[in-house]
N, C-alpha and C. Protein backbone atom coordinates (compact mmCIF):
# COMPACT_ATOMS: atom_id res chain seq x y z
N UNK A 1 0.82 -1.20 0.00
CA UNK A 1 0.00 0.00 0.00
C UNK A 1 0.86 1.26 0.00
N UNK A 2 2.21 1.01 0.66
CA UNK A 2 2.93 2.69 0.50
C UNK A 2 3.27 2.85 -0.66
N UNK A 3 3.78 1.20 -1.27
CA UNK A 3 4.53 1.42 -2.60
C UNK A 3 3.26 2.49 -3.65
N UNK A 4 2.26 2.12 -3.47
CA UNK A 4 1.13 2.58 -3.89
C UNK A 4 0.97 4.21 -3.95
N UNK A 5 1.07 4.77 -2.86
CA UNK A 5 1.15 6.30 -1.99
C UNK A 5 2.01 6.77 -3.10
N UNK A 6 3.26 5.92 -2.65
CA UNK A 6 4.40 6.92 -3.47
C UNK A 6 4.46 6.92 -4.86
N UNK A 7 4.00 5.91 -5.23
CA UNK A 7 3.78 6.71 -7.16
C UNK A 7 2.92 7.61 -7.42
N UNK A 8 1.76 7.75 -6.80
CA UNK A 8 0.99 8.61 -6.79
C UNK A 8 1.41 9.93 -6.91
N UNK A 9 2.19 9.77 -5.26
CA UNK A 9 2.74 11.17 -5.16
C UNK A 9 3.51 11.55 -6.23
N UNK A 10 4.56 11.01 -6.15
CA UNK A 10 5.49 10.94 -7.10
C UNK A 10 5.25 11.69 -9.07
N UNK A 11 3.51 10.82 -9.47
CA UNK A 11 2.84 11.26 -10.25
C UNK A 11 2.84 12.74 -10.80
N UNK A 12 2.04 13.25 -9.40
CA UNK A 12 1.38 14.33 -9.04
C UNK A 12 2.74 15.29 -9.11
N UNK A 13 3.70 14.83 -8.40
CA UNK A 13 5.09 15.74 -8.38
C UNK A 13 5.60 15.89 -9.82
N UNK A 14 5.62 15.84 -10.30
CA UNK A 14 6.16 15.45 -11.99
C UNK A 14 5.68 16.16 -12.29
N UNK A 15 4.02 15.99 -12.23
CA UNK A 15 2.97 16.90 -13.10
C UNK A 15 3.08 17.95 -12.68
N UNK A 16 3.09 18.75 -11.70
CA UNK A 16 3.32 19.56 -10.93
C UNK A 16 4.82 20.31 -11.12
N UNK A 17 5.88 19.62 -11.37
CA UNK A 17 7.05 19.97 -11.80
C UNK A 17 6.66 20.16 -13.47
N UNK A 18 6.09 19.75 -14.08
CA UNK A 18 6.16 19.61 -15.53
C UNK A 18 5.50 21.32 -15.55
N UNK A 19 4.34 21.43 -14.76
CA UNK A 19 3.30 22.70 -14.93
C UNK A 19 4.25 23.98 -14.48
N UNK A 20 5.01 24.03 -13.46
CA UNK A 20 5.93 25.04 -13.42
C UNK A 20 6.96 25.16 -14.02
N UNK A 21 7.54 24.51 -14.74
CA UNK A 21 8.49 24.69 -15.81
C UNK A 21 8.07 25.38 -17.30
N UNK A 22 6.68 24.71 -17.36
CA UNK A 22 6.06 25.69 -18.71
C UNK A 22 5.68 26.60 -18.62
N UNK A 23 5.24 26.85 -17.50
CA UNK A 23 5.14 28.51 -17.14
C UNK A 23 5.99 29.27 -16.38
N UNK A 24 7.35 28.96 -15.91
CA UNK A 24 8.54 29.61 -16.15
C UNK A 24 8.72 30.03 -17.81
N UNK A 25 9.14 29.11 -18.33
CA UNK A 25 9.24 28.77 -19.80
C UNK A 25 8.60 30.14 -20.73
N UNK A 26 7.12 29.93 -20.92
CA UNK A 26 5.98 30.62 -21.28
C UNK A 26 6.44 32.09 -20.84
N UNK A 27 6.54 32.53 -19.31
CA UNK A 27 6.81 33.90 -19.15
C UNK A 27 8.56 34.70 -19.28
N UNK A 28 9.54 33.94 -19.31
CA UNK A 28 10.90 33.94 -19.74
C UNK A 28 10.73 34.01 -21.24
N UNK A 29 10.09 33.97 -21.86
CA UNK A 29 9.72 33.89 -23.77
C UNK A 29 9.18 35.66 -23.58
N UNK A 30 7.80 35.29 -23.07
CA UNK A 30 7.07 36.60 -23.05
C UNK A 30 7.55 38.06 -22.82
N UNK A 31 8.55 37.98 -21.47
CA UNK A 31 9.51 39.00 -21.09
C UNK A 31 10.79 39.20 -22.48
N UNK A 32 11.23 38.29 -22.74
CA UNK A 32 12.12 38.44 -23.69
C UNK A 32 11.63 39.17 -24.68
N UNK A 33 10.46 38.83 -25.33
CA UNK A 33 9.73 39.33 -26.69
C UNK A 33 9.50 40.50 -26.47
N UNK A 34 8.78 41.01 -24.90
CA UNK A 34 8.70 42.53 -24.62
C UNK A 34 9.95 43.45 -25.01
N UNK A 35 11.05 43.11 -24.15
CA UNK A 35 12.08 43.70 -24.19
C UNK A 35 12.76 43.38 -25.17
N UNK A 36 12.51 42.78 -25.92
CA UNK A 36 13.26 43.51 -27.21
C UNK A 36 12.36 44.05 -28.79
N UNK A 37 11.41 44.00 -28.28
CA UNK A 37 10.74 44.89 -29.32
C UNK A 37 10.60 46.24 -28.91
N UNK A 38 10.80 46.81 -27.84
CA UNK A 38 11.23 47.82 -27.93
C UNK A 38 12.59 49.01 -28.71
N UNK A 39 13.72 47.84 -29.23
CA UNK A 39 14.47 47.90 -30.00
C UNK A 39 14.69 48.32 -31.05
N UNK A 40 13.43 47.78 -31.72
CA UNK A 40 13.01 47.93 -32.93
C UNK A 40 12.51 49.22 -33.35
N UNK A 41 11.98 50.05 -32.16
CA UNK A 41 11.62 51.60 -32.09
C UNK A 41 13.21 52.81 -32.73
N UNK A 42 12.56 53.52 -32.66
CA UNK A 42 13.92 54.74 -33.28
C UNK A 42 14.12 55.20 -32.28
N UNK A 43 15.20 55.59 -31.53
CA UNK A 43 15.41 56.47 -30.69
C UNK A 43 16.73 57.68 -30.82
N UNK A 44 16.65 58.94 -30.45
CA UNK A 44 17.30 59.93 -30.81
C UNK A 44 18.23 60.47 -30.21
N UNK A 45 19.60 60.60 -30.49
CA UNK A 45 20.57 61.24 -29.26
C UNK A 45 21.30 62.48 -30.28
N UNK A 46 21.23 63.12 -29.68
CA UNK A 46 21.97 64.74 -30.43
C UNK A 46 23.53 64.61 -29.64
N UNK A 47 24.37 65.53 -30.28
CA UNK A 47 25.04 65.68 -29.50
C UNK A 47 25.86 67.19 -28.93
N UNK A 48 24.74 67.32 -29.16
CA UNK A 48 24.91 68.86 -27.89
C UNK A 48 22.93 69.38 -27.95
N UNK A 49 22.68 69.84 -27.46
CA UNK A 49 20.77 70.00 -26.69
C UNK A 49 20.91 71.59 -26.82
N UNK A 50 22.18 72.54 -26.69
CA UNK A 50 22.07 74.29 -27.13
C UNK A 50 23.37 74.70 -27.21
N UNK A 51 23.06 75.67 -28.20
CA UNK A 51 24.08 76.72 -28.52
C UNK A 51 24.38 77.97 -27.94
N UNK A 52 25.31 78.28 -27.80
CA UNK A 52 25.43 80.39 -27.46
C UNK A 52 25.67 80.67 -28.50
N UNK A 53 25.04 81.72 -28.90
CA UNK A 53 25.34 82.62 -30.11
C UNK A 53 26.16 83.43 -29.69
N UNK A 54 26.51 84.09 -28.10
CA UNK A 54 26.81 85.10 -27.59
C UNK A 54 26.25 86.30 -27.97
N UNK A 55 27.08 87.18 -28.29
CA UNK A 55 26.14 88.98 -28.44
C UNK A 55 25.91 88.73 -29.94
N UNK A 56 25.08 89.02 -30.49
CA UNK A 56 24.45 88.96 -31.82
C UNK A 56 24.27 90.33 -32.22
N UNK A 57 24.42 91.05 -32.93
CA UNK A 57 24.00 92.60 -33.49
C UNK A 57 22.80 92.62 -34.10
N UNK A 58 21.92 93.27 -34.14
CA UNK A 58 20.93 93.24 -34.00
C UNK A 58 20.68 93.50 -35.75
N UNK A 59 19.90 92.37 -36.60
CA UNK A 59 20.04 92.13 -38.17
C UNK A 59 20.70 91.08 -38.47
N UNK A 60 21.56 90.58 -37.75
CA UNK A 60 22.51 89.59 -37.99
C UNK A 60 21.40 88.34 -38.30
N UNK A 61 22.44 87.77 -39.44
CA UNK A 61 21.58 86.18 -39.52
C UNK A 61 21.93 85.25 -38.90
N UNK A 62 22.01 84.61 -37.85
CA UNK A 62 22.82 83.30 -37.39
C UNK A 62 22.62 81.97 -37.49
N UNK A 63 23.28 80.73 -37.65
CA UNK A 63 22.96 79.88 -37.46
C UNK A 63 23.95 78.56 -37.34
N UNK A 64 23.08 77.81 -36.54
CA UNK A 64 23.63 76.38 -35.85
C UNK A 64 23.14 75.02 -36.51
N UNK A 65 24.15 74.22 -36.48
CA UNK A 65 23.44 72.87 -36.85
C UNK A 65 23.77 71.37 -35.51
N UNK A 66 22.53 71.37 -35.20
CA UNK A 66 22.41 70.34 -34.36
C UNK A 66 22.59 68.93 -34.96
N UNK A 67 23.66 68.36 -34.54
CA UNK A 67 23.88 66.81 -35.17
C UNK A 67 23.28 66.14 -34.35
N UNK A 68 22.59 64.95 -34.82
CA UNK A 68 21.96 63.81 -34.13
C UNK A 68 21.41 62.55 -34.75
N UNK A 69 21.52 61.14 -34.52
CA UNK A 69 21.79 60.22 -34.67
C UNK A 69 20.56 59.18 -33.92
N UNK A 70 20.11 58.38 -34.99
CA UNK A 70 19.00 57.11 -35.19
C UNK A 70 19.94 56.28 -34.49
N UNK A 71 19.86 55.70 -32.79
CA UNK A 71 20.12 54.76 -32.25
C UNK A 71 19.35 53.78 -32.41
N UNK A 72 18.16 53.80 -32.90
CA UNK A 72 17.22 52.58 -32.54
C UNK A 72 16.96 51.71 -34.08
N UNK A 73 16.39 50.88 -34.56
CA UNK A 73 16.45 50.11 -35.53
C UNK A 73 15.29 50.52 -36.77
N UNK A 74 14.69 51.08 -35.67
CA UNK A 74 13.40 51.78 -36.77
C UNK A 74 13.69 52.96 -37.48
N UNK A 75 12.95 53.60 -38.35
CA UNK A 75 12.65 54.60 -38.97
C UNK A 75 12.70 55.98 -38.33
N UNK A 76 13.31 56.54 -38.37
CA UNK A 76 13.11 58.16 -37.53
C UNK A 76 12.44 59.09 -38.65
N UNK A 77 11.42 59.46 -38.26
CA UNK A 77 10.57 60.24 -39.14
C UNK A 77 10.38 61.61 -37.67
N UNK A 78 10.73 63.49 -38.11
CA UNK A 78 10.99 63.98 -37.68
C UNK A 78 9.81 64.99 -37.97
N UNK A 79 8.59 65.10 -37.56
CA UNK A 79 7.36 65.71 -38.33
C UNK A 79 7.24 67.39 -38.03
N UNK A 80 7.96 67.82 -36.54
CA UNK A 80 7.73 69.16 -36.64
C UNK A 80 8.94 69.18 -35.62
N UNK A 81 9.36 70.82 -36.00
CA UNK A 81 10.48 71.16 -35.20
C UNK A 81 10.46 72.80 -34.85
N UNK A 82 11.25 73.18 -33.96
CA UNK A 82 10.72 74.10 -32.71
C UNK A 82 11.26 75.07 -32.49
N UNK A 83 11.57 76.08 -32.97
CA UNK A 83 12.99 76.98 -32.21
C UNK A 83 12.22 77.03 -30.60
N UNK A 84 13.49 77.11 -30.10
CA UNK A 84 13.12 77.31 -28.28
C UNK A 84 13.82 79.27 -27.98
């Protein structure tokens, strides 16, 4: 009769081991897929954010060019832009 008990258990443990491994499994996939489709997004780094013009005379034309660079894998599409 124990020999009995313990396959049972034993059964049940397996199955039970089998069910938490696929859903380790299942959410270790899921997390992965999150984090890296974010990747796939464009993301933007300049490398400088402002300029000094210093004293400007007043008529003067001035101007700067901000360099900046598509880190991310996607498309950078730039639809409106701002003087500050």
């Amino acid at each position: 009769m124990k020999q009995k008990v313990n396959n049972v258990s034993l059964y049940f443990n397996s199955k039970r081991l089998i069910f938490i491994v696929s859903i380790l499994f299942i959410l270790v996939f899921f997390v992965t897929d999150v984090s890296s489709a974010g990747k796939k997004d464009p993301s933007i780094t300049f490398s400088s954010y402002e300029y000094d013009f210093g004293k400007v005379k007043e008529g003067r034309i001035v101007a700067h060019i901000f360099k900046f660079k598509n880190n991310g894998k996607g498309t950078l599409i730039i639809k409106k832009l701002r003087a500050g």
